[in-house]
Structures are given as C-alpha cells and as structure tokens.
N, C-alpha and C. Protein backbone atom coordinates (compact mmCIF):
# COMPACT_ATOMS: atom_id res chain seq x y z
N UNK A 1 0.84 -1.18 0.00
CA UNK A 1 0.00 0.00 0.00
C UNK A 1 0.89 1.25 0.00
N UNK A 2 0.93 2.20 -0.91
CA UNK A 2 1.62 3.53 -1.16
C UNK A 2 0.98 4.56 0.46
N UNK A 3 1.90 4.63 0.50
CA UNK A 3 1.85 6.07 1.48
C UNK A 3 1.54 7.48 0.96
N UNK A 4 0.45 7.95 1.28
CA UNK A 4 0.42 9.27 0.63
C UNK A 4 -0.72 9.76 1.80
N UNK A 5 -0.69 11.57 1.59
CA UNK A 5 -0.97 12.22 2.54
C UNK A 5 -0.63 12.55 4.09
N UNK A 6 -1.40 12.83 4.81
CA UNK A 6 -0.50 13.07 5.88
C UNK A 6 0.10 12.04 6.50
N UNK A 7 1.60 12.66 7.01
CA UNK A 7 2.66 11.58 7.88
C UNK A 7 3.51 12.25 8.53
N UNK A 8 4.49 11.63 9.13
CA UNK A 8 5.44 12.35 9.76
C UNK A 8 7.03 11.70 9.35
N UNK A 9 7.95 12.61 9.55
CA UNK A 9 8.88 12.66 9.13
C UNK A 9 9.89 12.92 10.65
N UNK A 10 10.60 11.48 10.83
CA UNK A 10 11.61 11.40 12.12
C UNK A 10 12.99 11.71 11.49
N UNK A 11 13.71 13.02 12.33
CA UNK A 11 15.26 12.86 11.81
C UNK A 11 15.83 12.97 12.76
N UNK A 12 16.91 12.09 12.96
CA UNK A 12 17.79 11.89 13.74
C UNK A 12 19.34 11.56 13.46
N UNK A 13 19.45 12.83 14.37
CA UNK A 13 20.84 13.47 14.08
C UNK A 13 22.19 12.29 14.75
N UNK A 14 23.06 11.87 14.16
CA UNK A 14 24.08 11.14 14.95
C UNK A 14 25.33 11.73 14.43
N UNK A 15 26.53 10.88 15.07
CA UNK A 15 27.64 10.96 14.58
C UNK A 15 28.29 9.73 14.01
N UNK A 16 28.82 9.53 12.62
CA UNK A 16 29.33 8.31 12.32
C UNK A 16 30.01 7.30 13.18
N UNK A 17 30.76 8.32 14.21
CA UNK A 17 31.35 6.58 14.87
C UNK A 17 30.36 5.82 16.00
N UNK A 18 28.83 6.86 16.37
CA UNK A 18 28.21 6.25 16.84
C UNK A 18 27.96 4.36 17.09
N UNK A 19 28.33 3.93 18.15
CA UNK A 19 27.76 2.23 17.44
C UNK A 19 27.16 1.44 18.72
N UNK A 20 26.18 0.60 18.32
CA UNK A 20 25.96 -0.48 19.11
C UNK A 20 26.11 -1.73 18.94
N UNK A 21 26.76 -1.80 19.90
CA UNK A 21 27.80 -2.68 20.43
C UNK A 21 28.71 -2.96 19.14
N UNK A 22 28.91 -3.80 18.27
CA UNK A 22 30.02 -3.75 16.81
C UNK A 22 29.21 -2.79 15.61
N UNK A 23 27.86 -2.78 15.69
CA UNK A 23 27.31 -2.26 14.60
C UNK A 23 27.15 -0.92 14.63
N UNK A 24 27.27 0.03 13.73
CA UNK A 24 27.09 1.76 13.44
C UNK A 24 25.99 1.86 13.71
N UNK A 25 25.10 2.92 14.73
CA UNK A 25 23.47 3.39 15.71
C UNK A 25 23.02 3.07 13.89
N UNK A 26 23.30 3.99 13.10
CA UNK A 26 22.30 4.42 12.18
C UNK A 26 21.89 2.96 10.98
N UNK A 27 22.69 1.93 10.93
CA UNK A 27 22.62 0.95 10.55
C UNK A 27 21.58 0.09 10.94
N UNK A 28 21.59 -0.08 12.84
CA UNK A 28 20.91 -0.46 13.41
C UNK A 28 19.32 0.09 13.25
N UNK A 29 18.78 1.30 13.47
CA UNK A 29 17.93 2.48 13.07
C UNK A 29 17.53 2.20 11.85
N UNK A 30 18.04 1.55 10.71
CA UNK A 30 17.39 1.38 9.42
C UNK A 30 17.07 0.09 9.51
N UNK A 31 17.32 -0.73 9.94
CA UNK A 31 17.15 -2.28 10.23
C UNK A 31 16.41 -2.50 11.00
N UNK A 32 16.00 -1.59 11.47
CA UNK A 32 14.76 -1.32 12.93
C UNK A 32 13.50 -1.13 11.97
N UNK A 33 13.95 -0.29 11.40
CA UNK A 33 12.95 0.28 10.64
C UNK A 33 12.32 -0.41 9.59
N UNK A 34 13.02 -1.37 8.91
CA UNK A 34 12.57 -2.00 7.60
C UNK A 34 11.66 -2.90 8.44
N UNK A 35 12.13 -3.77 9.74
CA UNK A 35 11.56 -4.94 9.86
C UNK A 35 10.54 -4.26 10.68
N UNK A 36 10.03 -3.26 10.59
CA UNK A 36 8.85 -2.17 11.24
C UNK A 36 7.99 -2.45 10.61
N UNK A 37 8.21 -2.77 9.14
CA UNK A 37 7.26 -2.35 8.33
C UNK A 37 7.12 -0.47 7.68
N UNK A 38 8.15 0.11 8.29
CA UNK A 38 7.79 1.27 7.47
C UNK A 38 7.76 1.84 6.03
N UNK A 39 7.73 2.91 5.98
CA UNK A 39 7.98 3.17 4.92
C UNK A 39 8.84 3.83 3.82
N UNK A 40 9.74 3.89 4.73
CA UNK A 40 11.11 4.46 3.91
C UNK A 40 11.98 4.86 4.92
N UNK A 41 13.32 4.93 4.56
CA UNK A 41 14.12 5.21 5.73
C UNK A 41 15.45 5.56 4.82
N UNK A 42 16.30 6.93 5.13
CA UNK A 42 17.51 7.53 4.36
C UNK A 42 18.81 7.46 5.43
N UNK A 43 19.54 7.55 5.08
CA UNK A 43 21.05 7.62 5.80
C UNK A 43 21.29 8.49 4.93
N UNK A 44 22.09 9.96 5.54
CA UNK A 44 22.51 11.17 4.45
C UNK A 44 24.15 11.58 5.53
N UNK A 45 25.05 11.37 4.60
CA UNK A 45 26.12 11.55 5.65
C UNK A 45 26.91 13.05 5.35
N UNK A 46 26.84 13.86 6.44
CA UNK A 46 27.05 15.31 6.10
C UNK A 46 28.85 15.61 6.09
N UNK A 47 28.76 16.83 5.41
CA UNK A 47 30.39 16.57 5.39
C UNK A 47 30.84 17.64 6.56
N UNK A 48 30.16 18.49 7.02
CA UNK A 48 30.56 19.16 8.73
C UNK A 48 29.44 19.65 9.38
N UNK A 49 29.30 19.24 10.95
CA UNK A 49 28.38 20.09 11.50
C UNK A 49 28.74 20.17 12.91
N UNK A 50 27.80 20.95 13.75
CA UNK A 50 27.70 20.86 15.19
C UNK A 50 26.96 20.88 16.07
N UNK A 51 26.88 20.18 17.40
CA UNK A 51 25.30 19.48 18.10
C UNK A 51 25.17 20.34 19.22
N UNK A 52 25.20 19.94 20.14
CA UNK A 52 24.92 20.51 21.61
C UNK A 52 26.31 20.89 22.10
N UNK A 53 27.29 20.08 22.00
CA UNK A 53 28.72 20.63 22.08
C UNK A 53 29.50 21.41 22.23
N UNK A 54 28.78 21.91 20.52
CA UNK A 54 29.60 22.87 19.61
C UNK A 54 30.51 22.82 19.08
N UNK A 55 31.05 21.90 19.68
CA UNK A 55 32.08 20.69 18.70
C UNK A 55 32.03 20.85 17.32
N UNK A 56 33.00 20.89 16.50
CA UNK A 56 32.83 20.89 14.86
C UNK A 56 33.23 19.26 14.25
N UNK A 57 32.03 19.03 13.71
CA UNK A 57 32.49 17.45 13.16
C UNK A 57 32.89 17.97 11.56
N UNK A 58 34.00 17.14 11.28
CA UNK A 58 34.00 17.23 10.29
C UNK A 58 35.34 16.40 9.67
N UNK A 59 35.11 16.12 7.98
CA UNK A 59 35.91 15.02 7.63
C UNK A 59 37.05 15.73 7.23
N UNK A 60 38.26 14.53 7.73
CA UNK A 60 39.52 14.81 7.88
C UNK A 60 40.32 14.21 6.52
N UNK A 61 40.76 14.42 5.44
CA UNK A 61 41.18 13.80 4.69
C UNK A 61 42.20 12.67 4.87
N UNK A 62 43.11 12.95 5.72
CA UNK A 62 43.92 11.79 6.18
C UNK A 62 43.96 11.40 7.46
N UNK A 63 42.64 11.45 7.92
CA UNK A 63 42.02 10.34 8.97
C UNK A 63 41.33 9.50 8.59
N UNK A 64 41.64 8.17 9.38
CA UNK A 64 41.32 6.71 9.25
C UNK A 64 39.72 6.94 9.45
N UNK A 65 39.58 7.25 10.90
CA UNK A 65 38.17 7.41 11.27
C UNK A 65 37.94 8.70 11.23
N UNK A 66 36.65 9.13 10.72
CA UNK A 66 35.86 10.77 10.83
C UNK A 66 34.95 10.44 11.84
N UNK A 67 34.66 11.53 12.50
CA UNK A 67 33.72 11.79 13.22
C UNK A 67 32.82 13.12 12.86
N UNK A 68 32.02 12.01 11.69
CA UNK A 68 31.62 13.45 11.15
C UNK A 68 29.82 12.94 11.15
N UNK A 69 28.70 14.06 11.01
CA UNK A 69 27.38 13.96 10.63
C UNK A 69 26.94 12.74 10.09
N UNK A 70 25.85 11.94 10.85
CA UNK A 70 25.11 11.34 10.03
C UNK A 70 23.89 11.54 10.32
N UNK A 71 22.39 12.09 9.41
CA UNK A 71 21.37 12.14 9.47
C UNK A 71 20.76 10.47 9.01
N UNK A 72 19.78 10.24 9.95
CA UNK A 72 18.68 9.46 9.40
C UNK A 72 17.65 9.87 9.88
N UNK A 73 16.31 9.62 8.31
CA UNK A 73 15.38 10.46 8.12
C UNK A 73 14.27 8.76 7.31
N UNK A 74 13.35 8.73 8.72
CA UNK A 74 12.48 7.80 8.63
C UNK A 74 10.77 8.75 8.40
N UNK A 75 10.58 8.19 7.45
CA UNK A 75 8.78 8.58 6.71
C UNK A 75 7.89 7.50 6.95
N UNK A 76 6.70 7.92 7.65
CA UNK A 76 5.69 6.88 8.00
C UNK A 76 4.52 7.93 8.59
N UNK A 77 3.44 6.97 8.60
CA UNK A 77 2.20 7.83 9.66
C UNK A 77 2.37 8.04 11.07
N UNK A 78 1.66 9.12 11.46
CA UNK A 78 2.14 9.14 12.65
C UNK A 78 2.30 8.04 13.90
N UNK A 79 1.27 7.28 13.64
CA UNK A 79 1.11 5.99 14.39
C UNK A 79 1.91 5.33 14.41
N UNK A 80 2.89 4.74 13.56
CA UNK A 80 3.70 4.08 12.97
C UNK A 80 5.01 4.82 13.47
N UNK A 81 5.03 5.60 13.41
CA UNK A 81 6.62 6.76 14.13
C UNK A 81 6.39 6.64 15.56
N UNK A 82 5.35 7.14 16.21
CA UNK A 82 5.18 7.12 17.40
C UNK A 82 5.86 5.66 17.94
N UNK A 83 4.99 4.47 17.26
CA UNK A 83 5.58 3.31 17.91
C UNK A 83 7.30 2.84 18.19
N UNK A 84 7.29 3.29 16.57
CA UNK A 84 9.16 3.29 15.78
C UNK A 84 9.70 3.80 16.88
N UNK A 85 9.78 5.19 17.33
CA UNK A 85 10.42 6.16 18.29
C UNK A 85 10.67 5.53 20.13
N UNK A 86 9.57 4.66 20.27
CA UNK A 86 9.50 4.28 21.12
C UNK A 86 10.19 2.59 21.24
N UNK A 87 10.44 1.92 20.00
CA UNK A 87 11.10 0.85 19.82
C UNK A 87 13.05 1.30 19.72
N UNK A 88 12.76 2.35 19.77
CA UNK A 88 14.35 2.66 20.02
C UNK A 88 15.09 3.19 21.09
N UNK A 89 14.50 3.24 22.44
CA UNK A 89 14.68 3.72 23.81
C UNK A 89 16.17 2.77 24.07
N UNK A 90 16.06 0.91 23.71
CA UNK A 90 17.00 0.68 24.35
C UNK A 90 18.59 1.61 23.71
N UNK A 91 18.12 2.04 22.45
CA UNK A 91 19.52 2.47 21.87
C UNK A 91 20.29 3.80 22.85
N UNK A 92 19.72 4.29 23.67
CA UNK A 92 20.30 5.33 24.50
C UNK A 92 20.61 6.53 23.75
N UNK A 93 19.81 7.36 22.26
CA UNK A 93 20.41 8.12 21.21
C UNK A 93 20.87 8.83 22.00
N UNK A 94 22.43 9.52 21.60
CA UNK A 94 22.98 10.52 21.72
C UNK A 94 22.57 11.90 20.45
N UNK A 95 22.00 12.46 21.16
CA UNK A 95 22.27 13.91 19.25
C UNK A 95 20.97 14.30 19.25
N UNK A 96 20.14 14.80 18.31
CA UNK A 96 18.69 15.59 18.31
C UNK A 96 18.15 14.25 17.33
N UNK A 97 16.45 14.88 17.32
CA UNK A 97 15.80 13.48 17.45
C UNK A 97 14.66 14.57 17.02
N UNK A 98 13.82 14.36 16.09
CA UNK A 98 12.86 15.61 15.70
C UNK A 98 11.95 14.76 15.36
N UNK A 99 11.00 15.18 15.44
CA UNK A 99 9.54 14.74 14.58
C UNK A 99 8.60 15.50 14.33
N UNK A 100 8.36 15.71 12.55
CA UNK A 100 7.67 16.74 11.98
C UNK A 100 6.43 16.15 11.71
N UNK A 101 5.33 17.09 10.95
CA UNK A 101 4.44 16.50 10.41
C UNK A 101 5.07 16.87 8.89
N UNK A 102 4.52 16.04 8.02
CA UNK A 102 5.04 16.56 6.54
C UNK A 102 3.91 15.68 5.88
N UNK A 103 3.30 16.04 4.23
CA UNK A 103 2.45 15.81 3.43
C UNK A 103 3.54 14.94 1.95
N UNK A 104 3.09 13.68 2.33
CA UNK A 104 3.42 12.55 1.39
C UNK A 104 2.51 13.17 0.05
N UNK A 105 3.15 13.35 -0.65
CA UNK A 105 2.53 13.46 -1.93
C UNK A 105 2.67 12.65 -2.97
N UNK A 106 3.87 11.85 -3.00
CA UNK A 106 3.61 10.34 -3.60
C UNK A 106 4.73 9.86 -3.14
N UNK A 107 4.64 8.08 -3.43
CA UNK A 107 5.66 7.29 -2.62
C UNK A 107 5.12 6.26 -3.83
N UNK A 108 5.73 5.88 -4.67
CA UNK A 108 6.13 4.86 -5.22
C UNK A 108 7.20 3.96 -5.88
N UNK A 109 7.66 2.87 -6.48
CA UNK A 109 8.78 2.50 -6.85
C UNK A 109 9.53 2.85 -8.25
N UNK A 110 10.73 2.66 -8.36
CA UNK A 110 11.13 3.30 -10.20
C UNK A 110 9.88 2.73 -10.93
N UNK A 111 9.54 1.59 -11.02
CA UNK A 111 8.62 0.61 -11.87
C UNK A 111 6.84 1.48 -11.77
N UNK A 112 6.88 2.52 -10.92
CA UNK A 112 5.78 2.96 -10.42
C UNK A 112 4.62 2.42 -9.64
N UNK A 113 5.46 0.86 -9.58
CA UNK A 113 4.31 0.80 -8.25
C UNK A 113 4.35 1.07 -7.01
N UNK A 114 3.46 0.47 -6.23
CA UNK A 114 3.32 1.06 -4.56
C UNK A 114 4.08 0.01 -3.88
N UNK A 115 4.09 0.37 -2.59
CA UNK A 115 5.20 -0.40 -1.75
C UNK A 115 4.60 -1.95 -1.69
C-alpha cells in the first residue's frame, strides 16, 4: 500500500562513529525500521556540523576514522513513528531526534508501483 498524505517525518541526528555494540546506531535504526514495516528510511552523511557541544564534526582527509554527521530520516504515519520512536529507547540516542508533520505526496517505486 503507497503512502500518501499526511505523515510524519523522524530525523535523527548522529555521529558516524556512533555504534551499538560492533554495529554503526544508524545501521541499526534502518534495520529497525525496515523490519517495522515502514515506509522508507535515508542515511545522508554530512560533510561538517555541530550538536549541543559545539564541537565541529567534520571530515579529515587523512584520517582513518571521521567523526563526522550522520542524518537518518524515517517517513511513515504518525502511528507508525510514534511506535518506531519508542522501539528505540534501548539504543540510549545521543544527538537531536525531531519529529515533523510533513504531506506525502507520492511514494512509489522506479517501476511505479506502490510499496
């Protein structure tokens, strides 16, 4: 069933070396999410920012590890987020954590069908 009209839109702010326990938070967070049943879920990895800190993340060209921005940005109804949001307490998020309302205006696949 395609998603369209009203929903909400979760973004949550991390930092790449974030991890639980061997695995990267935001990896975990999309894997949460698929077997949710939702309906879409992005990883967008920024190239500098800064949180509560003020700290400047940002990528180092000849560093091994960066500690730089990662957004993930989960789309679903509100019902469906509400629950999502609350299936992720054990993760302990560190970083901002938002939830909008936003208007699905279409959601379908390259092939044009629905999910």
């Amino acid at each position: 069933m395609a998603l369209t009209g009203p929903a909400e839109r979760l973004t949550i702010y991390l930092e790449q070396t974030d991890h639980r326990g061997g695995t990267p938070t935001y990896v975990e967070i999309v894997d949460r999410a698929r077997k949710a049943g939702l309906a879409g879920a992005t990883v967008l990895q920024g190239a500098e920012g800064f949180g509560v800190t003020s700290r400047v993340h940002r990528h180092h060209a000849l560093s091994v590890i960066d500690d730089i921005p990662v957004v993930v940005v989960v789309i679903d109804t509100p019902s469906k987020i509400g629950s999502f949001v609350a299936s992720l307490d054990d993760l302990h998020l560190e970083g901002l954590v938002v939830r909008q309302r936003v208007e699905v205006l279409a959601h379908r696949s390259r092939s044009g069908g629905s999910r």
